[in-house]
C-alpha atoms as a PDB file:
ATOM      1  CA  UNK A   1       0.000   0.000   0.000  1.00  0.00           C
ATOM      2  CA  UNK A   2       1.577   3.285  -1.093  1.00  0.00           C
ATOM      3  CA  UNK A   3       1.593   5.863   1.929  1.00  0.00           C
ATOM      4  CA  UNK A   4      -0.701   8.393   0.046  1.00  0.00           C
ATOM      5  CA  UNK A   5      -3.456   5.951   0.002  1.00  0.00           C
ATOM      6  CA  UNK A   6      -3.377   5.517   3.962  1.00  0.00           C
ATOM      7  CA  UNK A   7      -6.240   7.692   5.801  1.00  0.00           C
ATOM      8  CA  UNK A   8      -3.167   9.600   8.014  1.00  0.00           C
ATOM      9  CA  UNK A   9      -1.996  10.803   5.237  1.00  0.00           C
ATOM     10  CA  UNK A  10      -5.057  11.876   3.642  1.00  0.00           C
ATOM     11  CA  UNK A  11      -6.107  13.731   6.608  1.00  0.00           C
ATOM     12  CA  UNK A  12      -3.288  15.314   7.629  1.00  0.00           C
ATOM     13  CA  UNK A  13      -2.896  16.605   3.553  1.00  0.00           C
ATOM     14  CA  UNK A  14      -6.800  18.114   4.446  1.00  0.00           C
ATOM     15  CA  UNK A  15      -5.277  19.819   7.840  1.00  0.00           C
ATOM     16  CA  UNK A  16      -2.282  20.975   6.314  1.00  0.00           C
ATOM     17  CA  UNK A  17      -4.888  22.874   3.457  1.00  0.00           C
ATOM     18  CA  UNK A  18      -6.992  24.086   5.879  1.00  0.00           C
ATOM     19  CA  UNK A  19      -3.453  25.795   8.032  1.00  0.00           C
ATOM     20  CA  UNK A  20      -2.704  27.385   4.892  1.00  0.00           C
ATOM     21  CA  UNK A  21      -6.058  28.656   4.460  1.00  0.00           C
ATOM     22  CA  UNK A  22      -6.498  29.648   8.277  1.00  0.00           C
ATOM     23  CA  UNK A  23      -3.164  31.657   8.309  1.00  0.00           C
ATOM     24  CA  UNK A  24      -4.082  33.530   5.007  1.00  0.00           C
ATOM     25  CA  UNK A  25      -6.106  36.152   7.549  1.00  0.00           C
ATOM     26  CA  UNK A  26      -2.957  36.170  10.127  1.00  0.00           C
ATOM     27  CA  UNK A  27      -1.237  39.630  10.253  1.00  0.00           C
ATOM     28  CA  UNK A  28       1.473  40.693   7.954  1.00  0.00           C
ATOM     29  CA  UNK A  29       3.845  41.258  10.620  1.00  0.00           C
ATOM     30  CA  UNK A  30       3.216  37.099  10.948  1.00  0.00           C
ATOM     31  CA  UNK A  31       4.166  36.195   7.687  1.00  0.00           C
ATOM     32  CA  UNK A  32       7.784  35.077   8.367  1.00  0.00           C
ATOM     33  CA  UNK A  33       7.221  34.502  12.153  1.00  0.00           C
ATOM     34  CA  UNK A  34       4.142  32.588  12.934  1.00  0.00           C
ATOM     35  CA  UNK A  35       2.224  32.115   9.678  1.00  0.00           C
ATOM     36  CA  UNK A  36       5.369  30.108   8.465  1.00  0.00           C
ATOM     37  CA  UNK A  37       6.191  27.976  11.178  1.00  0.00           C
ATOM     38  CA  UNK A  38       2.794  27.078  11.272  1.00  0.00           C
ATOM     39  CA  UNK A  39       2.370  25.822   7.606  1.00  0.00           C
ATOM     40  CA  UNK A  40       6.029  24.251   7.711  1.00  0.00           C
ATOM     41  CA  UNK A  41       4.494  22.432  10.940  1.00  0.00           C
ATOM     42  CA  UNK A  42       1.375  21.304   9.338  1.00  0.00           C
ATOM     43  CA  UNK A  43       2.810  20.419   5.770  1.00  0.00           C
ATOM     44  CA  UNK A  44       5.382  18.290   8.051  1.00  0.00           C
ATOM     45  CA  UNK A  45       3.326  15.647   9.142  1.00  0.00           C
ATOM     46  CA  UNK A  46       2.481  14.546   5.198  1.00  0.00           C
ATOM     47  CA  UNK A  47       5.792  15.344   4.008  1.00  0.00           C
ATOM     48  CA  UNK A  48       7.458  13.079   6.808  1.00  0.00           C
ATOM     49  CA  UNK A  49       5.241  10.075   6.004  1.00  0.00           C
ATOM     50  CA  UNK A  50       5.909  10.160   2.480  1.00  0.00           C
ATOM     51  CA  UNK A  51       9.401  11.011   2.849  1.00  0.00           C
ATOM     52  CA  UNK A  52       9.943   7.184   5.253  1.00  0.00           C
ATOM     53  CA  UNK A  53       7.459   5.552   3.518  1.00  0.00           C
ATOM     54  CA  UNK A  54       9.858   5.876   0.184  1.00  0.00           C
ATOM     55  CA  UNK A  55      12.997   4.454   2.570  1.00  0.00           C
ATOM     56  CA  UNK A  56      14.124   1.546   2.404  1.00  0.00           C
ATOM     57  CA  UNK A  57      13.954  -0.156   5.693  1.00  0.00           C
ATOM     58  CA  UNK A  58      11.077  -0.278   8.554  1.00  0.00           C
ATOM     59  CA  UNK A  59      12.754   1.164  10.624  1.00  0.00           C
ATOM     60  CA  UNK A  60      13.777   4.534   8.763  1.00  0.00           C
ATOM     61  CA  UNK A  61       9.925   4.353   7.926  1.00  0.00           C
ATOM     62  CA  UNK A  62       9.370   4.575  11.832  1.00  0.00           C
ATOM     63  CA  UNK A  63      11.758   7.164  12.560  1.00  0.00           C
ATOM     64  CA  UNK A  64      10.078   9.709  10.195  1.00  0.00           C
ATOM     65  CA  UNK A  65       6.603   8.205  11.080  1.00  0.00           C
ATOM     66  CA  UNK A  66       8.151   9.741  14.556  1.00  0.00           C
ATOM     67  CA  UNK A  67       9.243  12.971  13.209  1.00  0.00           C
ATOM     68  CA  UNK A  68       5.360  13.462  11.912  1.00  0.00           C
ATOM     69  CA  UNK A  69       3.961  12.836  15.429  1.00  0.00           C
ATOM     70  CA  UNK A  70       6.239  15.888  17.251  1.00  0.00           C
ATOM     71  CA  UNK A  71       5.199  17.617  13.970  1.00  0.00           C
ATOM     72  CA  UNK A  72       1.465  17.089  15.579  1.00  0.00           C
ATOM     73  CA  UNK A  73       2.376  18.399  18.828  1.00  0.00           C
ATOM     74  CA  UNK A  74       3.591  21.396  17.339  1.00  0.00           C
ATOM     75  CA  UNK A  75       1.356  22.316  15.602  1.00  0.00           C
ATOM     76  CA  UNK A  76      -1.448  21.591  18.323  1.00  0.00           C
ATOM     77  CA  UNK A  77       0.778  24.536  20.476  1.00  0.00           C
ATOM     78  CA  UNK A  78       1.079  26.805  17.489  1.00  0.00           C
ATOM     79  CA  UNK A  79      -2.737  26.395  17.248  1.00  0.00           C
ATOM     80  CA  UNK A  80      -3.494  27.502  20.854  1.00  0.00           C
ATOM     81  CA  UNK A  81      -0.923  30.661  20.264  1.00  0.00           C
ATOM     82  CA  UNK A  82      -2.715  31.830  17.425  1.00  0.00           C
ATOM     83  CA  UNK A  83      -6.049  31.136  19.419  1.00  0.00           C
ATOM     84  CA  UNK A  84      -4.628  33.320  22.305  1.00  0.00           C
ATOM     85  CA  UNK A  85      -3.442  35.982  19.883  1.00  0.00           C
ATOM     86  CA  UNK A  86      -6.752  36.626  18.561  1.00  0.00           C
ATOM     87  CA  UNK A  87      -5.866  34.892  15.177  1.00  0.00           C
ATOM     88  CA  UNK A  88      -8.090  32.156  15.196  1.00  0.00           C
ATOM     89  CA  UNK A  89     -11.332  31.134  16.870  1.00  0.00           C
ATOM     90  CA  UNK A  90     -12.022  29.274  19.688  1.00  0.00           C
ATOM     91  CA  UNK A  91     -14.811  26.816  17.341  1.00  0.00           C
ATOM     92  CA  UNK A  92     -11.949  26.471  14.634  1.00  0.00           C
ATOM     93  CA  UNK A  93      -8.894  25.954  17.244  1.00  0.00           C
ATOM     94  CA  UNK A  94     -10.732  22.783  18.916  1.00  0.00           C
ATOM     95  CA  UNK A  95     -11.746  21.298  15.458  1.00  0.00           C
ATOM     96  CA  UNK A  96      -8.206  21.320  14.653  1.00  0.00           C
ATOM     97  CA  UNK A  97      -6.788  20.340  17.941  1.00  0.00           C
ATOM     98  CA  UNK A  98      -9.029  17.763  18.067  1.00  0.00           C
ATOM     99  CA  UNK A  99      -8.485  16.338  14.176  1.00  0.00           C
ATOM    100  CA  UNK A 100      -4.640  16.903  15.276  1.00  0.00           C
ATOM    101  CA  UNK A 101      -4.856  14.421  18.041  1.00  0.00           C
ATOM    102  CA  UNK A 102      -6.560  11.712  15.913  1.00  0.00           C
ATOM    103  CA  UNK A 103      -3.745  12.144  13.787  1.00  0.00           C
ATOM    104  CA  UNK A 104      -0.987  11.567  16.682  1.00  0.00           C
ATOM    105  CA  UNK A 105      -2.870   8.694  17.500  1.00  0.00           C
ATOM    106  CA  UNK A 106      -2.827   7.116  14.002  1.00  0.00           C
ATOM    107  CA  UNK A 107       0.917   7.812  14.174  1.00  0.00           C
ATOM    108  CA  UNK A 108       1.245   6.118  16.964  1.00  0.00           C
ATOM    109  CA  UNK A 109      -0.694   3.113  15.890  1.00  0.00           C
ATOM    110  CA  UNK A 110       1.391   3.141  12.333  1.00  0.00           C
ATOM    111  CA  UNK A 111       4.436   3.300  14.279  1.00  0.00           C
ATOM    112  CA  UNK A 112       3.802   0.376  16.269  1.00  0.00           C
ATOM    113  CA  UNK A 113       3.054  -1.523  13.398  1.00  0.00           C
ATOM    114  CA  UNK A 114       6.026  -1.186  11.894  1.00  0.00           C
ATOM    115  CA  UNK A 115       7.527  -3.292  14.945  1.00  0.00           C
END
């Protein structure tokens, strides 16, 4: 099974279109500070499971299966920030948080079947 046609990566390609359309409305003064790390963040998680799913051994597959998971976590916290600054709203920051920690979970459950 190719990685693109697993549901993680699907839905983590849908988040990682919606953080590009979310930080469209950020400030200016974000656009190289917060606005970035944010889409580098969400764009990591896909990027990282295609990336080990085209090595050549389990377990370099795991390690970047690992990379996408912190990629989750920060994202969640660059989620809340922009929640706190006023950038996004409180409905759309607990969608994603939420659709972020389904993700971490299927990355946990793909990692441990790579054992």
């Amino acid at each position: 099974m190719k990685v693109e046609d697993l549901d993680v990566f699907k839905l983590s390609h849908e988040l990682s279109l919606q953080i590009y359309k979310i930080t469209e409305d950020f400030p200016g003064e974000e656009k190289f500070g917060l606005t970035s790390q944010m889409r580098r963040s969400a764009a990591s998680v896909p990027t990282n499971l295609v990336e080990g799913g085209h090595r050549f051994s389990k377990n370099e597959y795991k390690h970047f299966v690992s990379i996408a998971r912190g990629s989750t976590g920060e994202i969640k916290y660059q989620l809340l920030l922009s929640k706190d600054l006023g950038y996004v709203e409180e409905e759309t920051y607990l969608k994603m948080k939420e659709s972020y920690e389904r993700i971490s979970m299927m990355l946990t459950k793909l990692h441990d079947s790579l054992n």
